[in-house]
Protein backbone atom coordinates (compact mmCIF):
# COMPACT_ATOMS: atom_id res chain seq x y z
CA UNK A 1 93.51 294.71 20.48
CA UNK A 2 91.59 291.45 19.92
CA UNK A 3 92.95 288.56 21.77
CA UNK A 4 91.57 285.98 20.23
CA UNK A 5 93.13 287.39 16.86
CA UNK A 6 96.33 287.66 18.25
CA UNK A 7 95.98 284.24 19.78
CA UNK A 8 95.21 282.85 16.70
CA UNK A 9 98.09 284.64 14.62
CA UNK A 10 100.14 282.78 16.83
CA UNK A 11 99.32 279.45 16.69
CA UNK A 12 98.99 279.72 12.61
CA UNK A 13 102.66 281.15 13.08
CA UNK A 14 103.66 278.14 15.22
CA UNK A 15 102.33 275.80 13.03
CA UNK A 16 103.45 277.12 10.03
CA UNK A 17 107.27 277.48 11.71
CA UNK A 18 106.95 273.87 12.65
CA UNK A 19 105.76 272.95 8.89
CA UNK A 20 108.70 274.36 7.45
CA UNK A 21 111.43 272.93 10.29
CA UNK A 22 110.03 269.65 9.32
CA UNK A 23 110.24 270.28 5.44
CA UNK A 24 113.64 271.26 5.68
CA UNK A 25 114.59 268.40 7.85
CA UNK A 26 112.92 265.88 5.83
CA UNK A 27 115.04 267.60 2.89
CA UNK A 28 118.16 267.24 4.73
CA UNK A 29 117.38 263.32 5.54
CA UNK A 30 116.87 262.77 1.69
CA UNK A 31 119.68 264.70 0.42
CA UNK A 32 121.73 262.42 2.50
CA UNK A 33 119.75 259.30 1.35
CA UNK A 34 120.42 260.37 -1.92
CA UNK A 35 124.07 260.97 -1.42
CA UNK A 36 126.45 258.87 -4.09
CA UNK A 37 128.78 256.58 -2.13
CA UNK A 38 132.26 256.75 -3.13
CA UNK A 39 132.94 253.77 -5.48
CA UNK A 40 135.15 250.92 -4.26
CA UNK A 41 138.20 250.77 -6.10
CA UNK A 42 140.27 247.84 -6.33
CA UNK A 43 143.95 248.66 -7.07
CA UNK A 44 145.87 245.46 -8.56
CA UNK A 45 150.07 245.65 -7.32
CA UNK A 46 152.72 244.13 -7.93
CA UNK A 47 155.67 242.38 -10.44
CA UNK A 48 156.57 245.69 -10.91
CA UNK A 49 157.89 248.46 -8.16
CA UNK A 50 156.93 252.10 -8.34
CA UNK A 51 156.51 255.65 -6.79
CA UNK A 52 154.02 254.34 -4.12
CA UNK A 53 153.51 258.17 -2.13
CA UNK A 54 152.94 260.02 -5.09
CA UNK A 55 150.57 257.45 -6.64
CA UNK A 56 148.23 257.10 -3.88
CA UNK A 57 148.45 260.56 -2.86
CA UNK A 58 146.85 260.43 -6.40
CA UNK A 59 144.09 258.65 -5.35
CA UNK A 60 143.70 260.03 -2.07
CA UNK A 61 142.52 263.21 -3.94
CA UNK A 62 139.48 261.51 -5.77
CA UNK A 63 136.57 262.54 -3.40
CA UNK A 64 134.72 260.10 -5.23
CA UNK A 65 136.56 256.92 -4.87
CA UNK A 66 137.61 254.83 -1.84
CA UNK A 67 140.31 252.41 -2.58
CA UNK A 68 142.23 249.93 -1.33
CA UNK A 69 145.37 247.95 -2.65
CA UNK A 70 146.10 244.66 -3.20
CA UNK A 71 149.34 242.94 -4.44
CA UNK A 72 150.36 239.60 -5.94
CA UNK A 73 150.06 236.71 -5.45
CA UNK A 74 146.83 237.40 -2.96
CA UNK A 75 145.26 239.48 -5.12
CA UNK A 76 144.10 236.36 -7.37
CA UNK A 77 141.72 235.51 -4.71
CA UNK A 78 139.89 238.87 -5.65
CA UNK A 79 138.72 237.60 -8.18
CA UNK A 80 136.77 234.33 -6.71
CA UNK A 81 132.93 234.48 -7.10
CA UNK A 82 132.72 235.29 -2.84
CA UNK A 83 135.02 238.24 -3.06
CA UNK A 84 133.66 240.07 -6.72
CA UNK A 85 131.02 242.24 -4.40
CA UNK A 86 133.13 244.05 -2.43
CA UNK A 87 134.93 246.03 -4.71
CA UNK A 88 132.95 248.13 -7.48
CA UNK A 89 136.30 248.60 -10.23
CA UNK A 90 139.12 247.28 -10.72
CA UNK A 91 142.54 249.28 -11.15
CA UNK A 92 145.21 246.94 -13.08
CA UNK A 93 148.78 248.47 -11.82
CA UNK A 94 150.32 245.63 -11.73
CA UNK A 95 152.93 243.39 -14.28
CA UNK A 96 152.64 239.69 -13.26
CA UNK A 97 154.72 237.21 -15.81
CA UNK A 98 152.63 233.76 -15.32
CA UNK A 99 149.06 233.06 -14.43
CA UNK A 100 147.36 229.61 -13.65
CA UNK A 101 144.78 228.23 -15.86
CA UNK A 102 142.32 228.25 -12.62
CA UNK A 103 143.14 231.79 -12.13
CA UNK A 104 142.77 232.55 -15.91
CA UNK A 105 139.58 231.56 -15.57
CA UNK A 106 138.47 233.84 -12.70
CA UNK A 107 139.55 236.24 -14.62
CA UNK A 108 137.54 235.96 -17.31
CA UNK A 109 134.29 235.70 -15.23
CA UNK A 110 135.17 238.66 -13.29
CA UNK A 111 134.95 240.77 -16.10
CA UNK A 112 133.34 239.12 -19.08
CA UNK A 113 130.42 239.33 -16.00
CA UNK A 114 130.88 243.44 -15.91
CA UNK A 115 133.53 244.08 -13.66
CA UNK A 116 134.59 247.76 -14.91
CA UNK A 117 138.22 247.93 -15.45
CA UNK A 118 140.81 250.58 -15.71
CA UNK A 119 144.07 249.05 -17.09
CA UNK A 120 147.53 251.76 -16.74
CA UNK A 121 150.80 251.98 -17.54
CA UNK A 122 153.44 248.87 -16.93
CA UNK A 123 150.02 246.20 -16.58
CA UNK A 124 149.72 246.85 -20.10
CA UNK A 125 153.13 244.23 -20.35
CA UNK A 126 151.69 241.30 -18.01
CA UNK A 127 150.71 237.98 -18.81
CA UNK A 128 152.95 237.86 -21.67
CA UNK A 129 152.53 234.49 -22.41
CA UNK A 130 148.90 234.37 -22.40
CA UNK A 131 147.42 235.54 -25.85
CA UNK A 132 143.53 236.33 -24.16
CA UNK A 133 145.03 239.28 -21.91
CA UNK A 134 145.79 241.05 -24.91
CA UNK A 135 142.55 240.64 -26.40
CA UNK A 136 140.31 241.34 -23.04
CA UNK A 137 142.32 245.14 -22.82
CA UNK A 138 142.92 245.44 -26.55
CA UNK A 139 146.56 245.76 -26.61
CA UNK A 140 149.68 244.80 -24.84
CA UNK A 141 153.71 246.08 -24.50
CA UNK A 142 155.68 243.36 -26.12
CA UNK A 143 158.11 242.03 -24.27
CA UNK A 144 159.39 239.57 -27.36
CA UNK A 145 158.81 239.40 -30.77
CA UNK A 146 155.15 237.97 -31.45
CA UNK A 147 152.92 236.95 -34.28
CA UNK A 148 149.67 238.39 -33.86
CA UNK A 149 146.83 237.66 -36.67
CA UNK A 150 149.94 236.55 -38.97
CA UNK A 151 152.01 239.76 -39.12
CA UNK A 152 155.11 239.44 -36.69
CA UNK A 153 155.33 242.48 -34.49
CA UNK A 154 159.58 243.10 -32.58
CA UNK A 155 159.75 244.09 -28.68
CA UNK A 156 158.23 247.19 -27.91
CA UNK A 157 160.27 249.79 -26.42
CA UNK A 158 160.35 252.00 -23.26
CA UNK A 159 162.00 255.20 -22.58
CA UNK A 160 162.07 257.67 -19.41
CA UNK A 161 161.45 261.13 -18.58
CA UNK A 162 160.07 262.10 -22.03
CA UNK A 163 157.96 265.69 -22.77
CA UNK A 164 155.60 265.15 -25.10
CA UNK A 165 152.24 266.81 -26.50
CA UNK A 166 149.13 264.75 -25.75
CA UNK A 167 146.21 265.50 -28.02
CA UNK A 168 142.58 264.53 -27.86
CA UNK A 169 141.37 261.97 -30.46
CA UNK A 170 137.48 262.19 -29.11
CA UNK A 171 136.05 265.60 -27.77
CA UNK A 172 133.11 264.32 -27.07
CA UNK A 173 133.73 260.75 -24.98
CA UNK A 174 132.79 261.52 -21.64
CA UNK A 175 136.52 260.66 -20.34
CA UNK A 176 137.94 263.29 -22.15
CA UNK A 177 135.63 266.07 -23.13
CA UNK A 178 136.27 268.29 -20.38
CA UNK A 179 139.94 268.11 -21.75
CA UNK A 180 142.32 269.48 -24.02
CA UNK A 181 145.56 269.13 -25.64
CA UNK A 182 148.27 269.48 -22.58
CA UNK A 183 151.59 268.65 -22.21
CA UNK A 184 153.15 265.58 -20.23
CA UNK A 185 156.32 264.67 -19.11
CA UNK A 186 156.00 261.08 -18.60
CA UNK A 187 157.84 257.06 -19.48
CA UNK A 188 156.72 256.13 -22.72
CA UNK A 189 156.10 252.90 -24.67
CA UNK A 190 157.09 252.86 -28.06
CA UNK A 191 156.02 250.09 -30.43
CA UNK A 192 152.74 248.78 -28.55
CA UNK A 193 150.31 246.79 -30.42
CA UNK A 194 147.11 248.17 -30.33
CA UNK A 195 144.05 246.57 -31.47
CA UNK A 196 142.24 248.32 -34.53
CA UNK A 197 138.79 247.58 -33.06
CA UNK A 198 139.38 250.14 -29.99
CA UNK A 199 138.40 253.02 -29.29
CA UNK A 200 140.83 255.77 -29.15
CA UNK A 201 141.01 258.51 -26.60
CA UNK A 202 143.97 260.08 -26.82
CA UNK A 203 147.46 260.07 -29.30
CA UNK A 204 150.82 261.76 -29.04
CA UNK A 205 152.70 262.44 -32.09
CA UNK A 206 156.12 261.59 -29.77
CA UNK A 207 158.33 259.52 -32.39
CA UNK A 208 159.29 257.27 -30.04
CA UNK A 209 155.76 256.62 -28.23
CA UNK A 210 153.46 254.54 -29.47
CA UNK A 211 150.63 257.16 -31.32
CA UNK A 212 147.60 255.95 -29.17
CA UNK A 213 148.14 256.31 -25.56
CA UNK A 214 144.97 255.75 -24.39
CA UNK A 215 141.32 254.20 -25.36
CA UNK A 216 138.81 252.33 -24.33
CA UNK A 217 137.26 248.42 -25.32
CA UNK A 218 134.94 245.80 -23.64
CA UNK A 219 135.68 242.50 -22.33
CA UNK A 220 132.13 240.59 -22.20
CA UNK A 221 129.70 242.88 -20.22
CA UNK A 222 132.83 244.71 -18.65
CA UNK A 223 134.16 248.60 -19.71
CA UNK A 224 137.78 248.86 -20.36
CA UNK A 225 139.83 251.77 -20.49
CA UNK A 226 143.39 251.47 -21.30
CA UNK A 227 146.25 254.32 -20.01
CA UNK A 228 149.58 253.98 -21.48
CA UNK A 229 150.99 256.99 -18.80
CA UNK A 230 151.61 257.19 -15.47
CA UNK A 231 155.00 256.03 -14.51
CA UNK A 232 155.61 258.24 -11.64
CA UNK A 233 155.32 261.59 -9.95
CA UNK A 234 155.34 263.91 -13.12
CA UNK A 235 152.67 261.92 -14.14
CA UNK A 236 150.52 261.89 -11.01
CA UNK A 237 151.19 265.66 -10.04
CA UNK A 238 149.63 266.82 -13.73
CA UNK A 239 146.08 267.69 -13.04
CA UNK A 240 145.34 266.92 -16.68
CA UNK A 241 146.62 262.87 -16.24
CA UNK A 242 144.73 262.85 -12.84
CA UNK A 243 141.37 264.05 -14.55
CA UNK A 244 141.94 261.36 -16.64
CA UNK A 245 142.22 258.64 -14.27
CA UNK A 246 139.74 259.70 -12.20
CA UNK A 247 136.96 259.75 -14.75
CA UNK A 248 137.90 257.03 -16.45
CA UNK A 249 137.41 255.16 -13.54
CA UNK A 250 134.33 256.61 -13.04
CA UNK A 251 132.91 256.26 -16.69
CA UNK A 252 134.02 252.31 -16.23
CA UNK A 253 132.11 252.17 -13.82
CA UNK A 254 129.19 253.86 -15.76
CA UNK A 255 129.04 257.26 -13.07
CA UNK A 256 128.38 260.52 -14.61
């Protein structure tokens, strides 16, 4: 046998074993470089009480967001210039009754700037006496009669533990084209006023829901979506209404 063939065999088999440990380490090292942190989400509390387990055990199951809550009246300060970077979207479950004109105003920054925005359920009644919230989300649950563009529009109306057939108004949005039709049981609002210049997601043909449950608007730079569900546990437990939250959240927030 020649030696200094076999030698040589070797070392080319060394080298070449040592080539490809390094190419699949340096693979491993940019696969995690390229790895997509989870997004930061922001969830807004308070004014109104609800099924806290079963809504963050909601949230807990989106590998793809981090969150963490904040209620009222601290959670105004989120929304000061030094705070805006360290959250990434902002989930409205909240139902405050009065803001301050100073805190008005951070509002508006924070999202006419780009802040994504997810708006659900009993937020979509806050700020009743300030006209602007209803325009930055593109609707809002009426708690009195109000005159809006000269037509007068009565109290919109609530009722619980409703089945009702959810149907998709836009198969191809990215929120809601993995969907279909499903089922929900769920509170509904009946009577909302919704704008005509949004862009609707989803309807129900529930006589006493509203007929658009869910849609999506801009506020400045920011993406809106709007969710009339999500009241409580039949609402967080149905993997169709979870999808939903999840990537509308993430299409806010402008994630694939």
């Amino acid at each position: 046998m020649n030696m200094k063939r076999m030698a040589y065999h070797s070392f080319v088999g060394v080298v070449f074993g040592l080539m490809a440990t390094m190419l699949f380490s340096t693979s491993g090292y940019a696969q995690e470089a390229e790895a997509v942190e989870p997004l930061r989400v922001l969830i807004v509390t308070g004014g109104h009480d609800f099924e806290r387990a079963s809504f963050f055990k909601m949230f807990d199951s989106f590998a793809s967001l981090g969150w963490r809550e904040v209620s009222h009246p601290e959670a105004r300060e989120m929304f000061a210039p030094q705070h805006r970077s360290s959250y990434d979207v902002v989930v409205s479950y909240d139902m405050p009754s009065s803001i301050s004109e100073e805190d008005k105003t951070l509002m508006r920054e924070t999202f006419h700037e780009g802040k994504p925005w997810v708006v659900m359920h009993h937020a979509l009644a806050s700020y009743p006496q300030w006209p602007e919230f209803r325009q930055m989300i593109g609707g809002r649950y009426l708690t009195a009669e109000e005159v809006i563009d000269g037509k007068v529009y009565p109290p919109s109306t609530f009722h619980h533990d409703v089945m009702m057939n959810i149907r998709i108004a836009d198969k191809e949005h990215p929120i809601t084209s993995p969907m279909q039709d499903y089922s929900l049981e769920d509170e509904v609002y009946g009577g909302v006023y919704v704008s005509p210049e949004v862009h609707v997601l989803l309807t129900t043909d529930h006589p006493e829901s509203s007929k658009q449950v869910a849609w999506t608007t801009r506020y400045g730079a920011s993406r809106v979506v709007v969710i009339q569900g999500g009241h409580g546990p039949t609402a967080f437990e149905n993997e169709h209404f979870r999808g939903l939250v999840e990537r509308s959240i993430l299409w806010a927030a402008g994630r694939p």
